[in-house]
C-alpha atoms as a PDB file:
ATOM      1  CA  UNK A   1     -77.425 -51.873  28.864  1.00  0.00           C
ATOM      2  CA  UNK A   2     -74.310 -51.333  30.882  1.00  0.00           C
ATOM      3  CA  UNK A   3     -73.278 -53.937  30.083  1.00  0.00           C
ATOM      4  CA  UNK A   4     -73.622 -54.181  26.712  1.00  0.00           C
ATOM      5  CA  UNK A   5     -71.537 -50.903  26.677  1.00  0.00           C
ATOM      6  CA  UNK A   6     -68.820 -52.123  29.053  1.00  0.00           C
ATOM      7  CA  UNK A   7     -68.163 -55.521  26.220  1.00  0.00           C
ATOM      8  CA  UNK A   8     -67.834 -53.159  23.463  1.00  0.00           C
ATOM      9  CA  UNK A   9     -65.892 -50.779  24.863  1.00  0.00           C
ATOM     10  CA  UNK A  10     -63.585 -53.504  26.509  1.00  0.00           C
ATOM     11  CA  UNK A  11     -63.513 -55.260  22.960  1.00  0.00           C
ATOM     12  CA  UNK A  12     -63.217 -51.606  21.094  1.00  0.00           C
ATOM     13  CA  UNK A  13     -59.904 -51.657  23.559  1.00  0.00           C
ATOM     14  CA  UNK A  14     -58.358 -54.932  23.147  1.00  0.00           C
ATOM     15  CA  UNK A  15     -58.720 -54.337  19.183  1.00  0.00           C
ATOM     16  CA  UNK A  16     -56.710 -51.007  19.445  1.00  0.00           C
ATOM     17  CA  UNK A  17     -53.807 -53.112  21.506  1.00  0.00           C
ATOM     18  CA  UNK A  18     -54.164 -55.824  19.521  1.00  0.00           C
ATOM     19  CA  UNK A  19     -53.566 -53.078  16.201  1.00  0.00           C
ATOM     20  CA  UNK A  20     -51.069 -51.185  18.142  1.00  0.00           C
ATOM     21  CA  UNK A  21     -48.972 -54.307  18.624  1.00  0.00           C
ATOM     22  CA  UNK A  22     -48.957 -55.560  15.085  1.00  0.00           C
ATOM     23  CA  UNK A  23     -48.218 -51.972  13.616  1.00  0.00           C
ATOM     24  CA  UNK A  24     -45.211 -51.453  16.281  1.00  0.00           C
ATOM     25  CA  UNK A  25     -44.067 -54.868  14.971  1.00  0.00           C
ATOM     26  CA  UNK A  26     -44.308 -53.797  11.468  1.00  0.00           C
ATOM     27  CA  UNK A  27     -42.137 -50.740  12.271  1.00  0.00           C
ATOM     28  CA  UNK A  28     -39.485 -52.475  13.887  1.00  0.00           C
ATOM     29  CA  UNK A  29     -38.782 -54.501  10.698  1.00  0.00           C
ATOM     30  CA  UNK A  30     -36.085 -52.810   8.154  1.00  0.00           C
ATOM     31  CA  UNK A  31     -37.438 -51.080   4.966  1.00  0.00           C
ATOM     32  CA  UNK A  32     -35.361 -53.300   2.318  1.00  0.00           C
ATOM     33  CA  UNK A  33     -35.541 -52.225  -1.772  1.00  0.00           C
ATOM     34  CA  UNK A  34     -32.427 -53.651  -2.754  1.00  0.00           C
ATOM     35  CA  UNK A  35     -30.146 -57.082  -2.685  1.00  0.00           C
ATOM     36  CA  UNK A  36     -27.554 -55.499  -0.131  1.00  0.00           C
ATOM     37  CA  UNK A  37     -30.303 -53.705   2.200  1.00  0.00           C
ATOM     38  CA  UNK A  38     -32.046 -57.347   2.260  1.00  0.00           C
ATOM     39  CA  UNK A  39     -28.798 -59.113   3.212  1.00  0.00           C
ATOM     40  CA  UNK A  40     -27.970 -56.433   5.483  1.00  0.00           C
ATOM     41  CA  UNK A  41     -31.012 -56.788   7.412  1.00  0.00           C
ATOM     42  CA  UNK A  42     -30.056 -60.321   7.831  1.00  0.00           C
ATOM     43  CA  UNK A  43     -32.701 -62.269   5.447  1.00  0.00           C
ATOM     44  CA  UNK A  44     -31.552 -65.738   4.132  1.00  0.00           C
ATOM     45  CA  UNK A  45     -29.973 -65.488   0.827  1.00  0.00           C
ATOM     46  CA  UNK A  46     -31.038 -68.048  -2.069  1.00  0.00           C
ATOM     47  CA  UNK A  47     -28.497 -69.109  -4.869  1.00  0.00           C
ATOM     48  CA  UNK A  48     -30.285 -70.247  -7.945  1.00  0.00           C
ATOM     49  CA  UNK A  49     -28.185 -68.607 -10.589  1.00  0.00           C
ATOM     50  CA  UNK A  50     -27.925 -65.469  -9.326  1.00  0.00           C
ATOM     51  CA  UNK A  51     -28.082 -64.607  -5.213  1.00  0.00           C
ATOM     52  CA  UNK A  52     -31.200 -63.363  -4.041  1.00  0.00           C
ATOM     53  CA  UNK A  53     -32.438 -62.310  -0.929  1.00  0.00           C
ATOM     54  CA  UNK A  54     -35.743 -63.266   0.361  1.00  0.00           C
ATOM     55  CA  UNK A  55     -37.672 -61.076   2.895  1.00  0.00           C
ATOM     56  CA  UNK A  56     -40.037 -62.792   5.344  1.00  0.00           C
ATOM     57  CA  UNK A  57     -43.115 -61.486   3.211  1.00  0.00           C
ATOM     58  CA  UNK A  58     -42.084 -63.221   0.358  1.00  0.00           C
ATOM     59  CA  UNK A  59     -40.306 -60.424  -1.574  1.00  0.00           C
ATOM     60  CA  UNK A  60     -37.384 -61.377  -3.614  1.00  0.00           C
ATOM     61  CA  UNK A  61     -34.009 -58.633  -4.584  1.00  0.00           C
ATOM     62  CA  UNK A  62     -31.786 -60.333  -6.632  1.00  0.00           C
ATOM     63  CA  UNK A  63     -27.862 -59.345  -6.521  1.00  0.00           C
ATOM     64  CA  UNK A  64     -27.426 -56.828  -9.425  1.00  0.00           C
ATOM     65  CA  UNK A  65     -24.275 -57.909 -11.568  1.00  0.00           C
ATOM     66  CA  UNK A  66     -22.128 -55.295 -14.062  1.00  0.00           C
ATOM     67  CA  UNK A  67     -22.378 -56.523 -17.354  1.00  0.00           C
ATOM     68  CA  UNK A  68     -18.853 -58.287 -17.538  1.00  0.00           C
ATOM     69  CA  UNK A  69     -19.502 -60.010 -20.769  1.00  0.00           C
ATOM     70  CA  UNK A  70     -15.692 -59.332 -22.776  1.00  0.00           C
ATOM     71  CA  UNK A  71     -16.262 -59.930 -26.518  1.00  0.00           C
ATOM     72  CA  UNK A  72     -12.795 -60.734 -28.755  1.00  0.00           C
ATOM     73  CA  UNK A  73     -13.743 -59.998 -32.708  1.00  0.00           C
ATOM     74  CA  UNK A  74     -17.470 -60.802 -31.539  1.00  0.00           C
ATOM     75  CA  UNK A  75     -20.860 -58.425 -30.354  1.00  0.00           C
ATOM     76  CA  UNK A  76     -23.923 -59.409 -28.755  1.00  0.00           C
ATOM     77  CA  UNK A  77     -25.636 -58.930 -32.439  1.00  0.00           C
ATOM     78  CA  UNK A  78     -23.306 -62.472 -33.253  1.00  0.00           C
ATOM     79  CA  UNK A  79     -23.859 -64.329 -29.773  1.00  0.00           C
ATOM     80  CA  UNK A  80     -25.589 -64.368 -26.996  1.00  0.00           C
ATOM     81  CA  UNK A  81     -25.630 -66.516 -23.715  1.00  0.00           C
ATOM     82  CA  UNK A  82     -28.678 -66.533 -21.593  1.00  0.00           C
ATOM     83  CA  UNK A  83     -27.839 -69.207 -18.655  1.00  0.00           C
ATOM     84  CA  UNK A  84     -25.752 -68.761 -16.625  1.00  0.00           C
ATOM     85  CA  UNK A  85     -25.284 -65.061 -16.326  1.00  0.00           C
ATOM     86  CA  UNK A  86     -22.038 -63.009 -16.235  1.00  0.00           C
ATOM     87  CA  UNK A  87     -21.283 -63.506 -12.239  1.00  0.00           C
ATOM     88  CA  UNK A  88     -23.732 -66.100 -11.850  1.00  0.00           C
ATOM     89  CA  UNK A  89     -22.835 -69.182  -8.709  1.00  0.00           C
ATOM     90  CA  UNK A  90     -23.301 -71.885 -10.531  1.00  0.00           C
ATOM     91  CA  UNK A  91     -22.329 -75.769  -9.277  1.00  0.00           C
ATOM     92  CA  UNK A  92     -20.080 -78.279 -10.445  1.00  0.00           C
ATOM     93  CA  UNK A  93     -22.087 -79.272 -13.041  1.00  0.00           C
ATOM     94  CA  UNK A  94     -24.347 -76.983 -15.666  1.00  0.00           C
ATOM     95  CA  UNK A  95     -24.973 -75.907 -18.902  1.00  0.00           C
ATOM     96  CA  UNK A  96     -24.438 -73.149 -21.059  1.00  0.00           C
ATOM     97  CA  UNK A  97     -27.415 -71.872 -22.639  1.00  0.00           C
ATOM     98  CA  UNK A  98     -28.094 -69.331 -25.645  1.00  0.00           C
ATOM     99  CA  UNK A  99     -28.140 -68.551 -29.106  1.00  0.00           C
ATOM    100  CA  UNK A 100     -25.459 -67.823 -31.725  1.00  0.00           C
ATOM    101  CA  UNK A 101     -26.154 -66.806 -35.316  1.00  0.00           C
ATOM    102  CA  UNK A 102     -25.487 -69.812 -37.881  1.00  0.00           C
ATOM    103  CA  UNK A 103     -22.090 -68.475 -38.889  1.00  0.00           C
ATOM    104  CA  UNK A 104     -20.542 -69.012 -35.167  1.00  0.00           C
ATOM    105  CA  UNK A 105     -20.970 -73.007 -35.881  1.00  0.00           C
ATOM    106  CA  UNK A 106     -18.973 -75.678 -37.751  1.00  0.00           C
ATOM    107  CA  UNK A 107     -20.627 -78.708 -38.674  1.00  0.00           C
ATOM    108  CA  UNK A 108     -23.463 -77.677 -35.960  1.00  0.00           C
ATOM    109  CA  UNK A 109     -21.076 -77.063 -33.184  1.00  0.00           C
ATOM    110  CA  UNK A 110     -18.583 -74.694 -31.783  1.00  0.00           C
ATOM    111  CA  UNK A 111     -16.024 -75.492 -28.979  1.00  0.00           C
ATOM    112  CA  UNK A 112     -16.801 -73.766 -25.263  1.00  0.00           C
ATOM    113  CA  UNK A 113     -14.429 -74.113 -22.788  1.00  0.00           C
ATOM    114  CA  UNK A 114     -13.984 -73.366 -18.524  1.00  0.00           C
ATOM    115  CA  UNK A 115     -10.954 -71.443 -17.127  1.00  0.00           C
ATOM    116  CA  UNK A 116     -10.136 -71.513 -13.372  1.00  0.00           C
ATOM    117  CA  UNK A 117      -8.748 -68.186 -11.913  1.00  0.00           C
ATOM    118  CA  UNK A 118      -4.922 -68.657 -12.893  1.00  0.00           C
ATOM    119  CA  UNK A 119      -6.231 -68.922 -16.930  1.00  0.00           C
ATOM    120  CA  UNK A 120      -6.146 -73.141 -16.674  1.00  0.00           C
ATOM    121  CA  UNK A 121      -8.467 -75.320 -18.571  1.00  0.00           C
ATOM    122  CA  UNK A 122     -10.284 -77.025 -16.043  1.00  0.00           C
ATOM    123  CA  UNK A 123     -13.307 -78.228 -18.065  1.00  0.00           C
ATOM    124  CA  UNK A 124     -14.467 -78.044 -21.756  1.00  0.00           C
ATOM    125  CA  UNK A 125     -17.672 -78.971 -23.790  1.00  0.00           C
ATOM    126  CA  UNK A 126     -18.600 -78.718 -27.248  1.00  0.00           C
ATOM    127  CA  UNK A 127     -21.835 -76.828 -27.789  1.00  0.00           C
ATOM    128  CA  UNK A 128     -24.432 -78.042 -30.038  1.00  0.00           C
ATOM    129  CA  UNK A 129     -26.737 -76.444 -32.389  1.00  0.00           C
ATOM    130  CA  UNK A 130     -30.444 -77.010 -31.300  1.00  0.00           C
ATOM    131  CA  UNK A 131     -32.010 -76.803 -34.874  1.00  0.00           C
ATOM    132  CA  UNK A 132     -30.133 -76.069 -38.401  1.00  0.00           C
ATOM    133  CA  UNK A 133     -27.377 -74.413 -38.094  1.00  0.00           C
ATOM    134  CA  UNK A 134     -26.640 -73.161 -41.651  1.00  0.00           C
ATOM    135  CA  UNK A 135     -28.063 -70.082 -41.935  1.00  0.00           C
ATOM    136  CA  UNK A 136     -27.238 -66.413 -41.010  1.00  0.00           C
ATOM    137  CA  UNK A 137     -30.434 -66.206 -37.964  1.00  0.00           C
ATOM    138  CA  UNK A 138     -29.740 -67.073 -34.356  1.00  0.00           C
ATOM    139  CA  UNK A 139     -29.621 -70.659 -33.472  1.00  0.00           C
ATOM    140  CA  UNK A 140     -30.180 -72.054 -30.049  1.00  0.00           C
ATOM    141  CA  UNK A 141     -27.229 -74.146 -28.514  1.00  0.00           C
ATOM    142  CA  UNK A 142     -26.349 -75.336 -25.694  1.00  0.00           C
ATOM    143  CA  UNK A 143     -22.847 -76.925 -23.691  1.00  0.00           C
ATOM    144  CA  UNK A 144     -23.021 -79.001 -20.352  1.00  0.00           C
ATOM    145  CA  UNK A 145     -19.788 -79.149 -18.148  1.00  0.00           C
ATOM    146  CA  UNK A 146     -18.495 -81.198 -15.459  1.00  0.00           C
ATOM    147  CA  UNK A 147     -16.031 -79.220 -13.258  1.00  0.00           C
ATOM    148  CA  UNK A 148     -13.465 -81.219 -11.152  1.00  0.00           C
ATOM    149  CA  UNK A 149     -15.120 -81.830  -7.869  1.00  0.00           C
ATOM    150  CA  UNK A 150     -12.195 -80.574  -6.092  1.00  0.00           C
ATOM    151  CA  UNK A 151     -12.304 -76.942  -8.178  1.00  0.00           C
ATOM    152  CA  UNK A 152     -14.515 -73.919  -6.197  1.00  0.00           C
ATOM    153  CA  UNK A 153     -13.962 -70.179  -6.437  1.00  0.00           C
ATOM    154  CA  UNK A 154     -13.700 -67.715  -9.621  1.00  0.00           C
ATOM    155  CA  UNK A 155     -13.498 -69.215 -12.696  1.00  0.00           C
ATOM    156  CA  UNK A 156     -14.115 -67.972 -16.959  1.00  0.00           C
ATOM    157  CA  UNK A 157     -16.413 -69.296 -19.449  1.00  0.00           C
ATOM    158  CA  UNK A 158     -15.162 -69.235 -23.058  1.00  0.00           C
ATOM    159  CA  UNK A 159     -16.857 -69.771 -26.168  1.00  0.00           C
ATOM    160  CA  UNK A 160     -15.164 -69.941 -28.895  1.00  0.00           C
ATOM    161  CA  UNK A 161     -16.336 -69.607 -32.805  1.00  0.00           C
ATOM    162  CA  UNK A 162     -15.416 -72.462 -34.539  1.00  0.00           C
ATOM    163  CA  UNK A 163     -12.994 -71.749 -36.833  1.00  0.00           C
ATOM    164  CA  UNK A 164     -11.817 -74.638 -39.278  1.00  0.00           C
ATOM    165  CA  UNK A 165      -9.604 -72.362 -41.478  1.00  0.00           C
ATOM    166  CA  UNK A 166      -7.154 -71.797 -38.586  1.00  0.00           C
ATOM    167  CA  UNK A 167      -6.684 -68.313 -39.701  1.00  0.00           C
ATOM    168  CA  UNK A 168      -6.684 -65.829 -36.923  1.00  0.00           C
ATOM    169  CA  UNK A 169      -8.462 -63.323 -38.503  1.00  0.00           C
ATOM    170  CA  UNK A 170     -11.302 -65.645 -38.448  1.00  0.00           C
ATOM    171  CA  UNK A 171     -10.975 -66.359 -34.880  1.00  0.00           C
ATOM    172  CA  UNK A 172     -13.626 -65.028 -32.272  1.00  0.00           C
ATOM    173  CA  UNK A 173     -14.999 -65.317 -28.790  1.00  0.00           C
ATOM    174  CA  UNK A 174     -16.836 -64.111 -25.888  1.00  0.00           C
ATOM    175  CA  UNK A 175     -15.713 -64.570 -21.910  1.00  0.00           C
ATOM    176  CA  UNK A 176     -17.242 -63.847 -18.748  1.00  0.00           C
ATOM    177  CA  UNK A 177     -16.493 -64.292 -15.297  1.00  0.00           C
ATOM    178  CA  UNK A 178     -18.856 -66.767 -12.844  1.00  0.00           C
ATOM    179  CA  UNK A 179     -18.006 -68.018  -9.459  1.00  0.00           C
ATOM    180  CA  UNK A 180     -18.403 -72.369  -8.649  1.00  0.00           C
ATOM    181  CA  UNK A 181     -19.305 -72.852  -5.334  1.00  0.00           C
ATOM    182  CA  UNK A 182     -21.424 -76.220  -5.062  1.00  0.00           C
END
């Protein structure tokens, strides 16, 4: 009977070190909520289209990003990009995703063009209706670009509405800001 008692006890012990360890190991680790906590505490960041931070228990903060979209006789009611997002990394090659009402288009297309950080075309694409394009509802499009393999750092995407009248007062756009790194 003793030493029945003795093996529990003894395993009763090595259960509260063993638990003692494991929650001293969980308080050493940094409480992280946010992008900048995660990278402060040193966790690998992932760039997809936006940085994230990964935590080693799987947890994900993605960098928050102002809304830097600039709109030139255009609103978010006429146009709307979903990939990539205003500060997005993106590589040297991608597309540009969204939708634009009918009106935006010209013979199912409108021209969309990249600006490096000095205001210099460095790449442009024509985006294409994905479905009809003449009527007054949002129609997907999308533009893929090739960006000179020697070109990294800040750089502008601008879509323009096509505009075969040439008058300016016709003549809209949106712009925002991403960063090519890869």
């Amino acid at each position: 009977m003793n030493r029945v008692a003795f093996m529990v006890i003894g395993m009763v012990f090595l259960l509260s070190i063993i638990w003692a360890g494991f929650r001293a190991r969980q308080a050493v680790a940094p409480t992280v909520s946010s992008f900048a906590e995660c990278v402060a505490a040193g966790y690998p960041v992932i760039i997809e289209n936006i940085r994230q931070c990964k935590t080693p228990d799987g947890r994900r903060f993605a960098e928050e990003l102002p809304e830097k979209i600039t709109y030139t006789h255009a609103s978010a009611d006429l146009i709307v990009v979903e990939l990539p997002f205003p500060g997005a990394v993106t590589g040297k090659t991608f597309s540009v995703i969204g939708k634009a009402q009918g009106t935006w288009f010209f013979e199912a297309s409108f021209p969309v063009v990249v600006l490096d950080k000095d205001g210099k075309v460095i790449a442009t694409s024509i985006a294409r209706a994905k479905k009809d394009w003449m009527t007054n509802d949002f129609v997907p499009f999308e533009a893929d670009f090739k960006v000179p393999d020697d070109y990294m750092g800040p750089a502008t995407i601008v879509l323009k509405k096509d505009n075969p009248s040439g008058m300016a007062d016709k003549d809209a756009s949106i712009s925002f800001p991403i960063t090519i790194e890869y």
